[in-house]
N, C-alpha and C. Protein backbone atom coordinates (compact mmCIF):
# COMPACT_ATOMS: atom_id res chain seq x y z
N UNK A 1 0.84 -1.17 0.00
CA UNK A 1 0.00 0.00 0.00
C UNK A 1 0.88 1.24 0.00
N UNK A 2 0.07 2.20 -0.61
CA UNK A 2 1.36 3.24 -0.46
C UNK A 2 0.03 4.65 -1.19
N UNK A 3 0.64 6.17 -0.65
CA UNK A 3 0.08 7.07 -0.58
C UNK A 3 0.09 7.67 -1.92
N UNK A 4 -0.15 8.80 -2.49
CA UNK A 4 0.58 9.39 -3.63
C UNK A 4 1.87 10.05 -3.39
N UNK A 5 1.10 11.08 -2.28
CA UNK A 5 2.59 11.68 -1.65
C UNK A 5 3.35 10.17 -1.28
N UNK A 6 3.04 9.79 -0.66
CA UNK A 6 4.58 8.78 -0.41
C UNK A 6 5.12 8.27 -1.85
N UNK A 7 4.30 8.27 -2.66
CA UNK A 7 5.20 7.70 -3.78
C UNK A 7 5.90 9.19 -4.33
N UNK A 8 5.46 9.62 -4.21
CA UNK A 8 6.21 11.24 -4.60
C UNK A 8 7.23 11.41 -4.04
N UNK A 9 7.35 11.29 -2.92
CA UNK A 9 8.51 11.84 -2.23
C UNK A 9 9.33 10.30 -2.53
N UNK A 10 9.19 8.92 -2.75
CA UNK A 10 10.32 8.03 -2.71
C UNK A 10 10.85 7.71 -3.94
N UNK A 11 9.84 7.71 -4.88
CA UNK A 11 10.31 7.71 -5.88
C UNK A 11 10.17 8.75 -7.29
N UNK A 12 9.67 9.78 -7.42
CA UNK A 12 9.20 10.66 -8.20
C UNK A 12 9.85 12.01 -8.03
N UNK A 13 10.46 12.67 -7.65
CA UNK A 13 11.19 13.79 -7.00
C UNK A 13 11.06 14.69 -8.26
N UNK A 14 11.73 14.05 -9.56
CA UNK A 14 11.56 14.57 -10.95
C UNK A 14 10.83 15.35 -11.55
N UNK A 15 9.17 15.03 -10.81
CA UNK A 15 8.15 15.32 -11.42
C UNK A 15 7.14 16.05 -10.46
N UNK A 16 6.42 16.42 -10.95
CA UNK A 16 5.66 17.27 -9.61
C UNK A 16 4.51 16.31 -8.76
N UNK A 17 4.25 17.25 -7.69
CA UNK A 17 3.34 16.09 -7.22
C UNK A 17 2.43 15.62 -7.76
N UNK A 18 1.75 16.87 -8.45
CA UNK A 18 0.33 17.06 -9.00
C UNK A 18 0.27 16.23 -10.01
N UNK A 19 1.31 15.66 -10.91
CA UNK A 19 1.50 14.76 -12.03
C UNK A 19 1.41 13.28 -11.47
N UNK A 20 2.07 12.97 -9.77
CA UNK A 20 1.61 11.86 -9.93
C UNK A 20 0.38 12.00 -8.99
N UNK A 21 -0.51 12.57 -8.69
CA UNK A 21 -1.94 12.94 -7.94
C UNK A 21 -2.92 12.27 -9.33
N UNK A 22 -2.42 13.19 -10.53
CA UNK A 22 -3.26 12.69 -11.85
C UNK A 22 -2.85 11.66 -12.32
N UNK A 23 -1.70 10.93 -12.06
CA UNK A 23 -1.12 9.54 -12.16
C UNK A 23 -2.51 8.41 -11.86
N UNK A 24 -2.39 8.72 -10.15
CA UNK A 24 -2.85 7.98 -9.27
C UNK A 24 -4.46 7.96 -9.52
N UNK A 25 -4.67 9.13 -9.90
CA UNK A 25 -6.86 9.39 -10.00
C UNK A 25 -6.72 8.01 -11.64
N UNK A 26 -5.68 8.65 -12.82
CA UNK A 26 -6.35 7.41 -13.94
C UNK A 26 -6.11 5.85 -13.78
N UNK A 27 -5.05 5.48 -12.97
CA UNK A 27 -5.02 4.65 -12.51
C UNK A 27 -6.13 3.96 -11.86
N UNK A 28 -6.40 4.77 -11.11
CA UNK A 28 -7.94 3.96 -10.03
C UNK A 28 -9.11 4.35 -11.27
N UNK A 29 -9.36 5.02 -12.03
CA UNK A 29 -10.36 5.00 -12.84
C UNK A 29 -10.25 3.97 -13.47
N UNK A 30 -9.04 3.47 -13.70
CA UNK A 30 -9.06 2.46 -15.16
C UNK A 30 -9.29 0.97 -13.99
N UNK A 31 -9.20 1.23 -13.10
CA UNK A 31 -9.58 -0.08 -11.79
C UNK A 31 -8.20 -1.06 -11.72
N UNK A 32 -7.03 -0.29 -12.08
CA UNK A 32 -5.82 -1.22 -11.68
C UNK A 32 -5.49 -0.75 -10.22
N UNK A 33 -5.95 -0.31 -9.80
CA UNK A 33 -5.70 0.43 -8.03
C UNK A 33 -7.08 0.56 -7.58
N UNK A 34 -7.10 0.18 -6.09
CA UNK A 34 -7.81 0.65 -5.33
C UNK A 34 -8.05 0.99 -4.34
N UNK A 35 -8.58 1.98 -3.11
CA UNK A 35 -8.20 2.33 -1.66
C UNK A 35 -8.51 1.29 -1.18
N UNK A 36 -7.09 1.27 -0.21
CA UNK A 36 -6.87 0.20 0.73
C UNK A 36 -7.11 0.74 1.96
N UNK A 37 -6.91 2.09 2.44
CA UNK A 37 -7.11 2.63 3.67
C UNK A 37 -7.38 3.83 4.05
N UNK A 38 -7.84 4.48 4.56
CA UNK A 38 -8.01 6.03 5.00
C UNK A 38 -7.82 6.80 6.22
N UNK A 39 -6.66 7.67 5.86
CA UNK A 39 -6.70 7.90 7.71
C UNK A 39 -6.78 9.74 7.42
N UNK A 40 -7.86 9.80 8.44
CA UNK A 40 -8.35 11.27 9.00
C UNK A 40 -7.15 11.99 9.72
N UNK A 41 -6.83 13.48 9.02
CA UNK A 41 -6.07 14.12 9.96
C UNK A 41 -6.58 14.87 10.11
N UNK A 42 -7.50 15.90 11.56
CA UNK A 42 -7.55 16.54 11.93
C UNK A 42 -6.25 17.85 12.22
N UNK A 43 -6.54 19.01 11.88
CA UNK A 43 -5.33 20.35 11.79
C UNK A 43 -6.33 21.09 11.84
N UNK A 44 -6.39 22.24 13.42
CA UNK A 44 -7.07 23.14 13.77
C UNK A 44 -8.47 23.60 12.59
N UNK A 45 -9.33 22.10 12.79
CA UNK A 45 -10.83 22.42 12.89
C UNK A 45 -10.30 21.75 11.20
N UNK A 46 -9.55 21.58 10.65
CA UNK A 46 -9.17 21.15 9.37
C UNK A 46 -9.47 19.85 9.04
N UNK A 47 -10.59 19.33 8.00
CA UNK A 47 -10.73 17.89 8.19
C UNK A 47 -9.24 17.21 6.77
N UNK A 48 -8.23 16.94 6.97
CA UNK A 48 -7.70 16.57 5.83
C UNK A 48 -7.37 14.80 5.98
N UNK A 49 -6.92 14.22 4.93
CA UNK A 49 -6.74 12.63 4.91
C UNK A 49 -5.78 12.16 3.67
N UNK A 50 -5.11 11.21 3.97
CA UNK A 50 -4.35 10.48 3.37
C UNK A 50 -5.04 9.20 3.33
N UNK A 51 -4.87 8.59 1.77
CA UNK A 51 -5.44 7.73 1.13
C UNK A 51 -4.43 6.76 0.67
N UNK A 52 -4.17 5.37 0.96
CA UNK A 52 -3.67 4.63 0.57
C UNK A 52 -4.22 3.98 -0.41
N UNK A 53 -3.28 3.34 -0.98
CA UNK A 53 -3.99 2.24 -2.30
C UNK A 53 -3.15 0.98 -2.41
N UNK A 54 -4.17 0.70 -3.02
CA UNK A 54 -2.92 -0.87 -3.41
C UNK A 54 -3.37 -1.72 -4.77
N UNK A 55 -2.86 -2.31 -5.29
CA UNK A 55 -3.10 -2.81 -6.72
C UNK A 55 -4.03 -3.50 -6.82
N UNK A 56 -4.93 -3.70 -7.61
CA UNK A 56 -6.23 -4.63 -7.45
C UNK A 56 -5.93 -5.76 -8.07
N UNK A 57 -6.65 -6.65 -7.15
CA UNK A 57 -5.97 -8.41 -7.59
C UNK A 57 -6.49 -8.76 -9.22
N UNK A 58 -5.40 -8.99 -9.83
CA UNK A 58 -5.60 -9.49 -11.18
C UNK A 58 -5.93 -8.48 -12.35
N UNK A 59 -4.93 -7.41 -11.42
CA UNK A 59 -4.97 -6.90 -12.61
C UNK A 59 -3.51 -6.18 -12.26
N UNK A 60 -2.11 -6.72 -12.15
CA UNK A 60 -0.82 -6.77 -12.05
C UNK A 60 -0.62 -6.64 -13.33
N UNK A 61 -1.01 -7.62 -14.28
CA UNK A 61 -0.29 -7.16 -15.09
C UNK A 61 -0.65 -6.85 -16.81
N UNK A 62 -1.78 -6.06 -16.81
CA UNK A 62 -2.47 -5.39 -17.24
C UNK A 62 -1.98 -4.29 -18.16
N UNK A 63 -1.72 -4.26 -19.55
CA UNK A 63 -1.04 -3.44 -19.99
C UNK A 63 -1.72 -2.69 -20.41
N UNK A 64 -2.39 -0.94 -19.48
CA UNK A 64 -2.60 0.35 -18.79
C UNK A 64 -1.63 0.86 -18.10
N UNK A 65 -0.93 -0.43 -17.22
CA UNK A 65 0.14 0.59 -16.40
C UNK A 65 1.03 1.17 -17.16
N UNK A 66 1.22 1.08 -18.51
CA UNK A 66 2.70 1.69 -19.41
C UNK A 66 2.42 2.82 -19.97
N UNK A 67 1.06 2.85 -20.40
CA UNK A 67 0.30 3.99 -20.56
C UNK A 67 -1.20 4.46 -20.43
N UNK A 68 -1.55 4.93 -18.90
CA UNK A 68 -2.69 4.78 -18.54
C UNK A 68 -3.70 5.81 -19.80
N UNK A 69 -2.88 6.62 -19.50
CA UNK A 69 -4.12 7.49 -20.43
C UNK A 69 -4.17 7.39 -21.58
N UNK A 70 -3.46 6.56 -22.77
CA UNK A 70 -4.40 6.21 -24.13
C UNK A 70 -5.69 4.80 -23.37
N UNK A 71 -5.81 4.51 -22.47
CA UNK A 71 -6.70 3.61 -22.12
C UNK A 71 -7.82 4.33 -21.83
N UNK A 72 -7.41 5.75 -20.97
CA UNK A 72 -8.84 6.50 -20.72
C UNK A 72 -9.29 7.34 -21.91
N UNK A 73 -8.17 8.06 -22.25
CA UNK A 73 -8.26 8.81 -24.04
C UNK A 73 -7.41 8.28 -25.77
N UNK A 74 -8.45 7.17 -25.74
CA UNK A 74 -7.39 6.81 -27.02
C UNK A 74 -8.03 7.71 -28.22
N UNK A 75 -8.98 8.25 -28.08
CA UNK A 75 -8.82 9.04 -29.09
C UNK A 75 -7.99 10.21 -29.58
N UNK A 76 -6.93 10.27 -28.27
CA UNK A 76 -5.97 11.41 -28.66
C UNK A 76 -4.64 10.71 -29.43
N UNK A 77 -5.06 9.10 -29.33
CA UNK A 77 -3.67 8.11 -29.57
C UNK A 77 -4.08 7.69 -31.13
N UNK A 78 -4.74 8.21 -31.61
CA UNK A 78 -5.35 7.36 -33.07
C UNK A 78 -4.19 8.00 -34.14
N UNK A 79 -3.34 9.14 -34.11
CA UNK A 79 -2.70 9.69 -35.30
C UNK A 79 -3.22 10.62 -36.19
N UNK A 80 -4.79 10.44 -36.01
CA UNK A 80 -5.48 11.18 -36.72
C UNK A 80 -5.43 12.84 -36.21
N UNK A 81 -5.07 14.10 -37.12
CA UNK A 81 -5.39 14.88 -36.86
C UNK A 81 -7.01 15.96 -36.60
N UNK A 82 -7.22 16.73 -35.55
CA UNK A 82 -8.14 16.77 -35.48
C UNK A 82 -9.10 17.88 -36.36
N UNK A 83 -9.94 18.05 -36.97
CA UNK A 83 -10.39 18.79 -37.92
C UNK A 83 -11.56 20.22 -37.54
């Protein structure tokens, strides 16, 4: 299981967070991830939370993870220009 921020900060440094935040949302859309846990942080009257995930069974190895988003937008992947 693992956070976005935690994957940000261990392995992603490169890239911004927000890239892997939108990583992590097409991922769980396309249903190769899913929340595994939720923990509430309260910060003066602040409701905020960290969301874990973890890979959904049987679908390891699923080829979306190489490129999630021609799976959610392949119509931007067709070659065709748009008119």
């Amino acid at each position: 299981m693992i956070s976005p921020y935690d994957f940000w900060r261990e392995y992603s440094r490169d890239t911004s967070y927000a890239h892997v935040v939108k990583y992590f949302w097409m991922l769980r859309k396309l249903g190769l991830i899913q929340e595994a846990r939720h923990e509430d942080v309260n910060s003066k009257g602040s409701s905020l939370g960290k969301t874990y995930y973890m890979i959904t069974p049987g679908m390891e190895d699923h080829p979306a993870w190489f490129n999630p988003a021609r799976y959610l937008y392949p119509h931007l992947f067709t070659g065709k220009k748009k008119e």
